[in-house]
N, C-alpha and C. Protein backbone atom coordinates (compact mmCIF):
# COMPACT_ATOMS: atom_id res chain seq x y z
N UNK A 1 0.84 -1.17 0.00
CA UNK A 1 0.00 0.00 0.00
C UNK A 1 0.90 1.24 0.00
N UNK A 2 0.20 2.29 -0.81
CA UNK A 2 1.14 3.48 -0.49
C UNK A 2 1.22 4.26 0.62
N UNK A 3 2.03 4.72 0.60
CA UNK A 3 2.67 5.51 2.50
C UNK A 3 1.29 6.70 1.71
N UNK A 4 0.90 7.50 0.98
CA UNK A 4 -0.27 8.52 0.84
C UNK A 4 -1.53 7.36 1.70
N UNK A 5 -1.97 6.13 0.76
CA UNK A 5 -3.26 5.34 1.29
C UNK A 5 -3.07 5.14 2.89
N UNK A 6 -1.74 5.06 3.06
CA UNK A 6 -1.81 4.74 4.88
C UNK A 6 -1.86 5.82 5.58
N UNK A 7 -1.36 7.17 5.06
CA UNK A 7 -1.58 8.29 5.60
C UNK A 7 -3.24 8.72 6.18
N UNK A 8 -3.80 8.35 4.59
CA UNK A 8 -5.58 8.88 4.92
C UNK A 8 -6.01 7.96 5.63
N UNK A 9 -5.36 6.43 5.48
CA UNK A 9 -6.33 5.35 6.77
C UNK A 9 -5.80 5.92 7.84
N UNK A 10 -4.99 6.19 8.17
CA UNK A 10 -4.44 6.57 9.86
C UNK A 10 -5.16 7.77 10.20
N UNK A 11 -5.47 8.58 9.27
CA UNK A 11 -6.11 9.93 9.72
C UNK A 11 -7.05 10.61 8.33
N UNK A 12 -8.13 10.08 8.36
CA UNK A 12 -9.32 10.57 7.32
C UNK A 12 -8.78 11.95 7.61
N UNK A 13 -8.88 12.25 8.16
CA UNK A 13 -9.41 13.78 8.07
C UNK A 13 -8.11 15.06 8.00
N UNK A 14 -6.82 13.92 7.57
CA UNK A 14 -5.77 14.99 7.47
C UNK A 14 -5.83 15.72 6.64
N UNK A 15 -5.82 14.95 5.26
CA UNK A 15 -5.97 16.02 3.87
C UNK A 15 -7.05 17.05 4.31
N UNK A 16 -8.41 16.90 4.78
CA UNK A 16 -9.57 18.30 5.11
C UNK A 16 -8.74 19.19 5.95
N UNK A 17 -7.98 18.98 6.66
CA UNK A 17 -7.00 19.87 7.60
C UNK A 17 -6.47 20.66 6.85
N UNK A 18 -5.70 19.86 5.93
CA UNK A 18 -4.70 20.98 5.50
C UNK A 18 -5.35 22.16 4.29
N UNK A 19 -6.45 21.07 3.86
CA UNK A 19 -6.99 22.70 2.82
C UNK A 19 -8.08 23.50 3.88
N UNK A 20 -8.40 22.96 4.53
CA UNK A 20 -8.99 24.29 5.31
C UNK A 20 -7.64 25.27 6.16
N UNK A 21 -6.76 24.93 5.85
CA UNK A 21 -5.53 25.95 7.05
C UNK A 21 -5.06 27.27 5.53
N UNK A 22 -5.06 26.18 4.36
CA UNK A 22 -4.79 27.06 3.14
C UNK A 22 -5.95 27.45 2.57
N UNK A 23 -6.98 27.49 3.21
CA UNK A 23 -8.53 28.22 2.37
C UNK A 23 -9.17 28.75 3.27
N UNK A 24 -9.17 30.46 3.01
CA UNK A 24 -9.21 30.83 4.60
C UNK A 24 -11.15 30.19 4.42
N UNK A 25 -12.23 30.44 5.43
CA UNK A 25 -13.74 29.91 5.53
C UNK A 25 -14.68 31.36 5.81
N UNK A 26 -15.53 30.97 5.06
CA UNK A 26 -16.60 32.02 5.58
C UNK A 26 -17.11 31.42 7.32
N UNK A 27 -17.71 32.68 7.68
CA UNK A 27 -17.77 33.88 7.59
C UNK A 27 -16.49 34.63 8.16
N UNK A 28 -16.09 35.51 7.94
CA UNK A 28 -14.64 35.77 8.10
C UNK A 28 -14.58 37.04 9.30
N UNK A 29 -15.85 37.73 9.22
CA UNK A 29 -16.02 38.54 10.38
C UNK A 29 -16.41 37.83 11.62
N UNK A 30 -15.64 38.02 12.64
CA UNK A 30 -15.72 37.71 13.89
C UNK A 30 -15.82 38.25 15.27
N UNK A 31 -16.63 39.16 14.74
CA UNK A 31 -17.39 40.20 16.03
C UNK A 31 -18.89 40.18 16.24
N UNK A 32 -19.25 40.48 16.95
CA UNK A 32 -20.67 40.48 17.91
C UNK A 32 -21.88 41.22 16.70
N UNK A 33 -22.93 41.29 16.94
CA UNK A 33 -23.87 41.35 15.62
C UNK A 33 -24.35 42.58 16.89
N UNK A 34 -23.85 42.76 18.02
CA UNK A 34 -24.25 44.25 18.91
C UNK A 34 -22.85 44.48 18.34
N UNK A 35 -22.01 44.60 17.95
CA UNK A 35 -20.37 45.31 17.83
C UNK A 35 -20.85 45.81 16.50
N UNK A 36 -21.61 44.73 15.64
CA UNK A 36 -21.80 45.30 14.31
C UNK A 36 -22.99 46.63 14.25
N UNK A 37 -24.16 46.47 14.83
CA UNK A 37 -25.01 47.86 15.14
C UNK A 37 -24.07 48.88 15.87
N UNK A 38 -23.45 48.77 16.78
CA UNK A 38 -22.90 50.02 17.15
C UNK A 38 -21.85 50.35 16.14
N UNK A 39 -21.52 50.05 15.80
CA UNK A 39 -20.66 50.14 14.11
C UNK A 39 -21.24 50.96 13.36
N UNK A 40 -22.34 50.37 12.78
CA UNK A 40 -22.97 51.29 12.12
C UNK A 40 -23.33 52.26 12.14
N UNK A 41 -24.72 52.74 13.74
CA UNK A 41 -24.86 53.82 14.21
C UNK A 41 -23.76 54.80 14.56
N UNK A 42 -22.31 54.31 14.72
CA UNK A 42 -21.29 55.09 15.09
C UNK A 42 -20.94 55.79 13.56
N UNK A 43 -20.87 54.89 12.85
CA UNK A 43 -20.10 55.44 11.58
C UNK A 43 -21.05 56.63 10.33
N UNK A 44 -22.06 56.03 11.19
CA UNK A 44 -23.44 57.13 10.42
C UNK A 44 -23.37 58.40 11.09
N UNK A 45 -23.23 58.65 12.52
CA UNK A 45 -23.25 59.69 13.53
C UNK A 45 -21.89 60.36 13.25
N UNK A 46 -20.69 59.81 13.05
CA UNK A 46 -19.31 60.46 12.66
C UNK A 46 -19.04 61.01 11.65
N UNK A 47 -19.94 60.38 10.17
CA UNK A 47 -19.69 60.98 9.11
C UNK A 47 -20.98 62.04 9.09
N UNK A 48 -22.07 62.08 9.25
CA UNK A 48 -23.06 62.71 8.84
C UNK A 48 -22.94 63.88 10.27
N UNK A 49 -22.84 63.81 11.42
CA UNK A 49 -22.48 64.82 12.50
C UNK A 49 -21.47 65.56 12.96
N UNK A 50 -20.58 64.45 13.24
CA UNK A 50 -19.17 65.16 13.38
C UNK A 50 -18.05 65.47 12.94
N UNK A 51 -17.98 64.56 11.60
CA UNK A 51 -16.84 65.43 11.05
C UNK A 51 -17.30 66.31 10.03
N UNK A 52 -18.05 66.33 9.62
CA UNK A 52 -18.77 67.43 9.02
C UNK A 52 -18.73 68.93 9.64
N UNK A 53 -18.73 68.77 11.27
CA UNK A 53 -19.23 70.59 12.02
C UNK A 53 -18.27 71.22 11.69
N UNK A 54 -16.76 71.03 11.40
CA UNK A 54 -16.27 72.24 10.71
C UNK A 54 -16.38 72.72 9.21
N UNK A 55 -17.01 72.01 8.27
CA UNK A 55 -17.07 72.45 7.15
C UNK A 55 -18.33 73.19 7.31
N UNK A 56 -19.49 72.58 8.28
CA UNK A 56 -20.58 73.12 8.21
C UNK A 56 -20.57 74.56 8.96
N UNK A 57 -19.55 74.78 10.00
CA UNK A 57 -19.39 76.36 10.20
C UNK A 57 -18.38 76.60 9.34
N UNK A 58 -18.24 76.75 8.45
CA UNK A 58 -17.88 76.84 7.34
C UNK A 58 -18.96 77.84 6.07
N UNK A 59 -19.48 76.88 5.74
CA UNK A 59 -20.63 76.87 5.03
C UNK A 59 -21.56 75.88 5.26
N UNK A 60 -22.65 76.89 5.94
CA UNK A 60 -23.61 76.29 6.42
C UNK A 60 -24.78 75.82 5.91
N UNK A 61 -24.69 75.74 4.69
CA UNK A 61 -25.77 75.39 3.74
C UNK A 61 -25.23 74.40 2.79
N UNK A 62 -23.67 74.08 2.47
CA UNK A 62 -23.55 73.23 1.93
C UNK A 62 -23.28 73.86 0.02
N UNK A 63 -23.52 75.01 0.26
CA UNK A 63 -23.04 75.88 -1.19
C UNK A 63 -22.45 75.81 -2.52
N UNK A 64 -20.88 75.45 -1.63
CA UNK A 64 -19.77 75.22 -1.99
C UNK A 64 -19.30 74.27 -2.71
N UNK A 65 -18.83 73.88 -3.54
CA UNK A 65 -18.26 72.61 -4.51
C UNK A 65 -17.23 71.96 -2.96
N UNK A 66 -16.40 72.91 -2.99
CA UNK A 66 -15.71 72.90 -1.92
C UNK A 66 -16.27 72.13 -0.34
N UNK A 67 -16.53 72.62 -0.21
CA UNK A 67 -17.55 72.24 1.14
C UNK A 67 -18.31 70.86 0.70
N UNK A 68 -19.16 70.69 -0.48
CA UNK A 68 -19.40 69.33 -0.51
C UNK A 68 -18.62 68.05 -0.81
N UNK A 69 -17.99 68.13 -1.58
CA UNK A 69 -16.90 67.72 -1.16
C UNK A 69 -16.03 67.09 -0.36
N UNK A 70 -15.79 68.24 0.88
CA UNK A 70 -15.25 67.86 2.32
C UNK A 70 -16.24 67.31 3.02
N UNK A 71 -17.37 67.45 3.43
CA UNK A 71 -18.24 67.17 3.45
C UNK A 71 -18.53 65.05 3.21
N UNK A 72 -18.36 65.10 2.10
CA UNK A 72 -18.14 63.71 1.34
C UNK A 72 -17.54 63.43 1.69
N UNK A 73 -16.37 63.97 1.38
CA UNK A 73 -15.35 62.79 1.66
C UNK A 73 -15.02 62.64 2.87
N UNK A 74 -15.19 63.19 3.88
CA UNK A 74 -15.42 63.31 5.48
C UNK A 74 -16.40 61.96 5.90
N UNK A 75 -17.46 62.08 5.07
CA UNK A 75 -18.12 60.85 5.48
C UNK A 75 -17.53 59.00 4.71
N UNK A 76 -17.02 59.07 3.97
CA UNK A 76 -15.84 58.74 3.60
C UNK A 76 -14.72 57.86 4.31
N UNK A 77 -14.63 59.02 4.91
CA UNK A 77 -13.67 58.40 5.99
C UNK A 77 -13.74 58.26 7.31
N UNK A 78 -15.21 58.29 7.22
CA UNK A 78 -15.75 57.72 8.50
C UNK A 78 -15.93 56.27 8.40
N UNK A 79 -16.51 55.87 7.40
CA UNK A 79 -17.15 54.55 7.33
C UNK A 79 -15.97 53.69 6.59
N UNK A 80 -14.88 54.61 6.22
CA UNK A 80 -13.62 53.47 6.37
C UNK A 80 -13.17 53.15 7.42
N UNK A 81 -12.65 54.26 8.37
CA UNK A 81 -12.46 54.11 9.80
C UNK A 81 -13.35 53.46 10.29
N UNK A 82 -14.26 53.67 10.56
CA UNK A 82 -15.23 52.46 11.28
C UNK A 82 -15.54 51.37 11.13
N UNK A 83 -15.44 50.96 9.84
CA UNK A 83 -15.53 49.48 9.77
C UNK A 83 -14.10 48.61 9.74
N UNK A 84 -12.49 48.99 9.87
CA UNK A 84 -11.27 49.07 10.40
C UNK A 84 -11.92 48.73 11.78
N UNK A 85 -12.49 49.65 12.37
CA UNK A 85 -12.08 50.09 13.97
C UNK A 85 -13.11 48.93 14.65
N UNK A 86 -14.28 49.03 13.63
CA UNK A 86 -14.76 47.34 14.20
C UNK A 86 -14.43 45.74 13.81
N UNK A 87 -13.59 46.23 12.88
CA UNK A 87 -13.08 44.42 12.95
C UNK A 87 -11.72 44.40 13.05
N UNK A 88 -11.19 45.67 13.66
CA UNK A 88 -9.93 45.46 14.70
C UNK A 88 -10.06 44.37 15.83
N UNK A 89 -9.02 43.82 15.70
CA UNK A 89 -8.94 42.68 16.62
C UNK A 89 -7.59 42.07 17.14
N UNK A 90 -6.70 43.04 16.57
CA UNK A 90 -5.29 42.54 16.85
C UNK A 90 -5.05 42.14 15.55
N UNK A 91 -3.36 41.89 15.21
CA UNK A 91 -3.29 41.55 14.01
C UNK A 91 -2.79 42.50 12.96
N UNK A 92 -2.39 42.23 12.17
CA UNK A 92 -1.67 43.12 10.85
C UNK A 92 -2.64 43.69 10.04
N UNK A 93 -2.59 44.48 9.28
CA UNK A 93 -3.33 45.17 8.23
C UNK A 93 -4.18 44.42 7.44
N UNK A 94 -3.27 43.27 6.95
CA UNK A 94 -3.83 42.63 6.10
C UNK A 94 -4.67 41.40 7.10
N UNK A 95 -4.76 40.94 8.13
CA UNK A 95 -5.92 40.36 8.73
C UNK A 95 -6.58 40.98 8.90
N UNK A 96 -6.74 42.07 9.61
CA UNK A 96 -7.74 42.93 9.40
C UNK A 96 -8.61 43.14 8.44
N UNK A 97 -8.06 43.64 7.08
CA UNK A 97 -9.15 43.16 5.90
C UNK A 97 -9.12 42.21 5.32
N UNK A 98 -8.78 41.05 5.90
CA UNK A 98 -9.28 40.30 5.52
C UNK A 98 -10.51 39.70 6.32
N UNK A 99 -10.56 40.22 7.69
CA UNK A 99 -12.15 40.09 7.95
C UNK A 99 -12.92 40.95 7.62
N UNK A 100 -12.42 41.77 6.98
CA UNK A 100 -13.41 42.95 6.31
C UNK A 100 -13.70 42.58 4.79
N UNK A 101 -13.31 41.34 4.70
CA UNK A 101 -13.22 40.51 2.97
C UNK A 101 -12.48 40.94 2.26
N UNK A 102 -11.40 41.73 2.22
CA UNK A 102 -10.78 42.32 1.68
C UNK A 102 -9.34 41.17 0.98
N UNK A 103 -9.44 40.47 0.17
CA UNK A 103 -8.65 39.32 -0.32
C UNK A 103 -7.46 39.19 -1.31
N UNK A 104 -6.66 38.66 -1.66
CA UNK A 104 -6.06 38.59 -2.60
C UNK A 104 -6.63 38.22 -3.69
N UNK A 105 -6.64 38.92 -5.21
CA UNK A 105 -6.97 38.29 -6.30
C UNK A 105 -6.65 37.60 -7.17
N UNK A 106 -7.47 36.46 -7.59
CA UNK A 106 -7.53 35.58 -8.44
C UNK A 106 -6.93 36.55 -9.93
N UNK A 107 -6.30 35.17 -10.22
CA UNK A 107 -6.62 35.99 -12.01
C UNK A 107 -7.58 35.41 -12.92
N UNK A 108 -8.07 34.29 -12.33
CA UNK A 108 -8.69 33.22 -12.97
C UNK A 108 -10.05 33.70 -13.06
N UNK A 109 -10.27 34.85 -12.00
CA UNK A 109 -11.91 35.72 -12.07
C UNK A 109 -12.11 36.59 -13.23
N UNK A 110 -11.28 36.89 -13.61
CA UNK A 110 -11.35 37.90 -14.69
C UNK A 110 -12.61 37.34 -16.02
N UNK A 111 -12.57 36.23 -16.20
CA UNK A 111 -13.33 36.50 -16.92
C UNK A 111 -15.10 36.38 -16.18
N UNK A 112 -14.79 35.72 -14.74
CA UNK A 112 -16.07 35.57 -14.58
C UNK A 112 -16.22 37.12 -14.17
N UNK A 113 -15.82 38.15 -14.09
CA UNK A 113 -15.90 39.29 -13.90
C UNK A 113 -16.19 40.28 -14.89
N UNK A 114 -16.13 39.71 -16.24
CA UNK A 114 -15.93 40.21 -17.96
C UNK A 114 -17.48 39.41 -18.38
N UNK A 115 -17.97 38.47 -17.93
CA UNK A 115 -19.00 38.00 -17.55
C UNK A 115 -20.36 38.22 -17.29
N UNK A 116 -20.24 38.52 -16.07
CA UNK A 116 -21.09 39.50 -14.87
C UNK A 116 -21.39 40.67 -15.59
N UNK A 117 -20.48 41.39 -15.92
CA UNK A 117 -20.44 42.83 -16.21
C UNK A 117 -21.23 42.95 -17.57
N UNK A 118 -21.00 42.41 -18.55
CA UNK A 118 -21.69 41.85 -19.89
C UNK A 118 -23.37 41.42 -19.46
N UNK A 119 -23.02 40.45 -18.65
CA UNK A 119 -24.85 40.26 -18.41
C UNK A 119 -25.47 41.83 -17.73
N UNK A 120 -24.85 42.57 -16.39
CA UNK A 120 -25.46 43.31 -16.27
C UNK A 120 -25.43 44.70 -17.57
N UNK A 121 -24.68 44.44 -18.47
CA UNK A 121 -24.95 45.88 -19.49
C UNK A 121 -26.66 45.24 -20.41
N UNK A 122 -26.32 43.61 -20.57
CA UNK A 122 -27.47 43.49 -21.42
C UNK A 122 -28.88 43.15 -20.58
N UNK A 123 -28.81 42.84 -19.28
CA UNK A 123 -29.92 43.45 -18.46
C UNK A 123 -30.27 45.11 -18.51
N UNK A 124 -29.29 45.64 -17.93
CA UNK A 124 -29.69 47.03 -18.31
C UNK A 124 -30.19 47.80 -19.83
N UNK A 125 -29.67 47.23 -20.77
CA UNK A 125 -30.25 46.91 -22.02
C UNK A 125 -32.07 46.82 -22.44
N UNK A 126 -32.26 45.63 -21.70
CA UNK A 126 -33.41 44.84 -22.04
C UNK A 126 -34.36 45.94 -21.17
N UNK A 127 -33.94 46.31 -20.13
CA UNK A 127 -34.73 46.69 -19.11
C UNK A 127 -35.27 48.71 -19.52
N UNK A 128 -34.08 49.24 -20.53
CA UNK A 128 -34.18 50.29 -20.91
C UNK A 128 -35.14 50.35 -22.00
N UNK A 129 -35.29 49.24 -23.08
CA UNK A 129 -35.99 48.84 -24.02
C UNK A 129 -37.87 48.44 -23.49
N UNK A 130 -37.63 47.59 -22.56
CA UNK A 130 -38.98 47.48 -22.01
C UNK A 130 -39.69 48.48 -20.73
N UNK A 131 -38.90 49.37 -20.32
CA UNK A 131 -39.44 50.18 -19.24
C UNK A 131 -38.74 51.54 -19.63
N UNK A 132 -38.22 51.47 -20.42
CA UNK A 132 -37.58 52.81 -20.22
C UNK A 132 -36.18 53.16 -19.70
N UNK A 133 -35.62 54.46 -20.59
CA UNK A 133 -34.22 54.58 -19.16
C UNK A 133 -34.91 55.36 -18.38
N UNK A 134 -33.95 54.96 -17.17
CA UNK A 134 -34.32 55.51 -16.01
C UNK A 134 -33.78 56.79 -15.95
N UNK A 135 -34.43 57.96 -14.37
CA UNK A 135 -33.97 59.16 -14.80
C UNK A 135 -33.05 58.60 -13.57
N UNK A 136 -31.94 59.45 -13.34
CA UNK A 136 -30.67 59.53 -12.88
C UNK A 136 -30.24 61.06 -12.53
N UNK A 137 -29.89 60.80 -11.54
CA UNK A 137 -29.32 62.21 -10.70
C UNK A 137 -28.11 62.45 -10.99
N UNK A 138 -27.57 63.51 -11.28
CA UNK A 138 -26.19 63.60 -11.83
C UNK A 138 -24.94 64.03 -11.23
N UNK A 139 -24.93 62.81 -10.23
CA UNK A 139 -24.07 63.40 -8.55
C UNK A 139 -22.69 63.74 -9.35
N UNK A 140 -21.79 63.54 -10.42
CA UNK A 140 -20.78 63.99 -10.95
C UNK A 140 -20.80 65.93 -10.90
N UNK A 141 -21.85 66.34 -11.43
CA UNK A 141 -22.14 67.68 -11.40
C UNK A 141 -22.41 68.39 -10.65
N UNK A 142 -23.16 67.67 -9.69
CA UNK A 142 -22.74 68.31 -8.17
C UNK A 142 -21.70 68.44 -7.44
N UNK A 143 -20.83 67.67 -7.59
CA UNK A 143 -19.70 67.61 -7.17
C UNK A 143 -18.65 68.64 -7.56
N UNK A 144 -18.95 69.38 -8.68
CA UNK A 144 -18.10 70.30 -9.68
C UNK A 144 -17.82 69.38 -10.68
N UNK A 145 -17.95 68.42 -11.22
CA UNK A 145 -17.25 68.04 -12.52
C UNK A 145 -16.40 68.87 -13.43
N UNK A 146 -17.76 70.09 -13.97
CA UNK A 146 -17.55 70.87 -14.33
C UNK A 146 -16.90 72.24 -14.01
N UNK A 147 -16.37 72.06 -12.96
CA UNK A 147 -15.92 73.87 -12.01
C UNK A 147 -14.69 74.23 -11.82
N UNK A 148 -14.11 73.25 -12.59
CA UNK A 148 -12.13 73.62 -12.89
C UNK A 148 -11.63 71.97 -12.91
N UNK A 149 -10.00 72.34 -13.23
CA UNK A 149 -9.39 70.89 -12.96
C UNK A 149 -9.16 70.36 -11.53
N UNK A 150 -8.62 71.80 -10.75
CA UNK A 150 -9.21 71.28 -9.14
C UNK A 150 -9.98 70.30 -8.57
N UNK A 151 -11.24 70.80 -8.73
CA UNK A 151 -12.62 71.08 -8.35
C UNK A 151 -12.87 69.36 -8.75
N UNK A 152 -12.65 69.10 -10.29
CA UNK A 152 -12.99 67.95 -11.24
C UNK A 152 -12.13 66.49 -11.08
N UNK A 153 -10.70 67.10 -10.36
CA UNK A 153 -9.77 65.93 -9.54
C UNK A 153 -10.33 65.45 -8.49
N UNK A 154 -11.01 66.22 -7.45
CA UNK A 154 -11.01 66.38 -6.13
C UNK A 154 -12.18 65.26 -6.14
N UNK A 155 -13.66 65.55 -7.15
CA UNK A 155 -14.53 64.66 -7.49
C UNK A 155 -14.25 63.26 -8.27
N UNK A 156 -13.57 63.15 -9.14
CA UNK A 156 -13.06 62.03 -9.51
C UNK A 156 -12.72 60.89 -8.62
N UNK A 157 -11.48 61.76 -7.61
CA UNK A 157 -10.89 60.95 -6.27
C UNK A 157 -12.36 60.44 -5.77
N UNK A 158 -12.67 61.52 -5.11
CA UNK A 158 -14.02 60.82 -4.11
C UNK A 158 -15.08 60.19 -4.87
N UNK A 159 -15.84 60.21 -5.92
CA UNK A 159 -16.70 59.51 -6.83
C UNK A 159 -15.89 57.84 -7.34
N UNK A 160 -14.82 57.82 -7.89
CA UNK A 160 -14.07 56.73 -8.31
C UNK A 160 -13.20 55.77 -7.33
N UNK A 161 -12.80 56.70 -6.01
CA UNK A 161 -12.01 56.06 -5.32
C UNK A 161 -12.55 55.54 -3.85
N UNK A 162 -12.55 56.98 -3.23
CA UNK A 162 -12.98 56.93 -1.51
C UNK A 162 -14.70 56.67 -1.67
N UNK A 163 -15.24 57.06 -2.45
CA UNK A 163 -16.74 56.65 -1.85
C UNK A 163 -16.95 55.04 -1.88
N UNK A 164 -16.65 54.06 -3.62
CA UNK A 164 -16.42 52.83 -3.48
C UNK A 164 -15.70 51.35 -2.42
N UNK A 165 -14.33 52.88 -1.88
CA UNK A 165 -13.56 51.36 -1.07
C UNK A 165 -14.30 52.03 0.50
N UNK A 166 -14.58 52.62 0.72
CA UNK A 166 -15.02 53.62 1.91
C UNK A 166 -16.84 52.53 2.14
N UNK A 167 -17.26 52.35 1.26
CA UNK A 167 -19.19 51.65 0.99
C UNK A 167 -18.38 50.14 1.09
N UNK A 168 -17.35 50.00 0.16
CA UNK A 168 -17.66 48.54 0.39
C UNK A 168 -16.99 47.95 2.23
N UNK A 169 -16.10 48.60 1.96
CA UNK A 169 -15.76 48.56 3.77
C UNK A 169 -16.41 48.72 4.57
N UNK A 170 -17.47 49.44 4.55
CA UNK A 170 -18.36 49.56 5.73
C UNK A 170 -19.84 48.85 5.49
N UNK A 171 -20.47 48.59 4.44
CA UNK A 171 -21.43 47.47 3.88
C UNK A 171 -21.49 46.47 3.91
N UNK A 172 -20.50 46.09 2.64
CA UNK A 172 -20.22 44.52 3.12
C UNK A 172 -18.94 44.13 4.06
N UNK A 173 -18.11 44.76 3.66
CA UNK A 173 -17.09 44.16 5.02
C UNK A 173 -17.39 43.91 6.32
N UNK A 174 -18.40 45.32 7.44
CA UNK A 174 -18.25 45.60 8.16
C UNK A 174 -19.80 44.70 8.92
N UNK A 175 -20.32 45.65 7.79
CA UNK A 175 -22.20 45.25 8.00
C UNK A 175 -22.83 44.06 7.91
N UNK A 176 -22.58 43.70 6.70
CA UNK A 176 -23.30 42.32 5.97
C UNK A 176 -22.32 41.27 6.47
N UNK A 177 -20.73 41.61 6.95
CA UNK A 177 -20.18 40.58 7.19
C UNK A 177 -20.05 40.11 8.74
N UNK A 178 -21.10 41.05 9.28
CA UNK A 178 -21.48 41.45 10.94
C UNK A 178 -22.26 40.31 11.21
N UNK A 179 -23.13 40.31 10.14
CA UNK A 179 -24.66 40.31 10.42
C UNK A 179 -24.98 38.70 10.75
């Protein structure tokens, strides 16, 4: 018999050992589903209350390209910080998000990702054809898009960068991976 066949008779369950030590397992968040509500309510109250009061004595109406903006991206970086600060647990950066799902990538997804993206253009397709396009708010233009190269960087960053990794960190990392 081979020394592998006597390995698994002596111990079924070695080989399951070792790919579960090399595959990390859902669910990967490992905090309290009360750690995860105060999470939330915290990170809603920090971005939308407090780091906001100096832009808002500032400009108190919100006017400003400028001011919204800070504003944004203030909230931003609340709900990155907060969902960090709740699945802090000790540990390096990268454990950390990685209970925040935050993973190494495959290359092998790419196409199921080239995929996905294709079905949702020809859903959105079908759905524009039988209902109509939809109307759409044009948060780029609020932002200044249009109000210099400043103004049009500053929105780019926060529209393309900090609002996406800032939502998914605190949504699904923090929230859904709470829950």
């Amino acid at each position: 018999m081979s020394s592998w066949v006597e390995g698994r008779l002596a111990d079924p369950e070695r080989g399951r050992k070792d790919r579960d030590r090399s595959r990390p397992r859902l669910p990967y968040a490992d905090w309290s589903l009360q750690r995860t509500l105060i999470g939330v309510l915290a990170g809603l109250f920090l971005g939308a209350v407090v780091l906001p009061l100096p832009v808002i004595a500032l400009d108190p109406d919100l006017e400003t390209y400028a001011g919204i903006i800070a504003a944004q991206g203030m909230l931003g970086v609340a709900f990155g910080a907060t969902a960090v600060g709740v699945a802090w647990g000790g540990g390096s950066w990268r454990e950390v998000l990685g209970r925040l799902g935050i993973r190494r990538f495959h290359r092998r997804a790419i196409g199921q990702i080239l995929l996905a993206y294709l079905a949702y253009v020809a859903a959105l397709g079908l759905y524009a054809l039988l209902v109509g396009a939809p109307e759409q708010q044009d948060i780029a233009r609020e932002l200044g898009l249009d109000a210099g190269v400043l103004t049009a960087s500053a929105s780019v960053i926060l529209i393309a960068i900090v609002a996406p990794i800032s939502e998914e960190l605190f949504f699904r990392g923090m929230f859904f991976g709470g829950l």
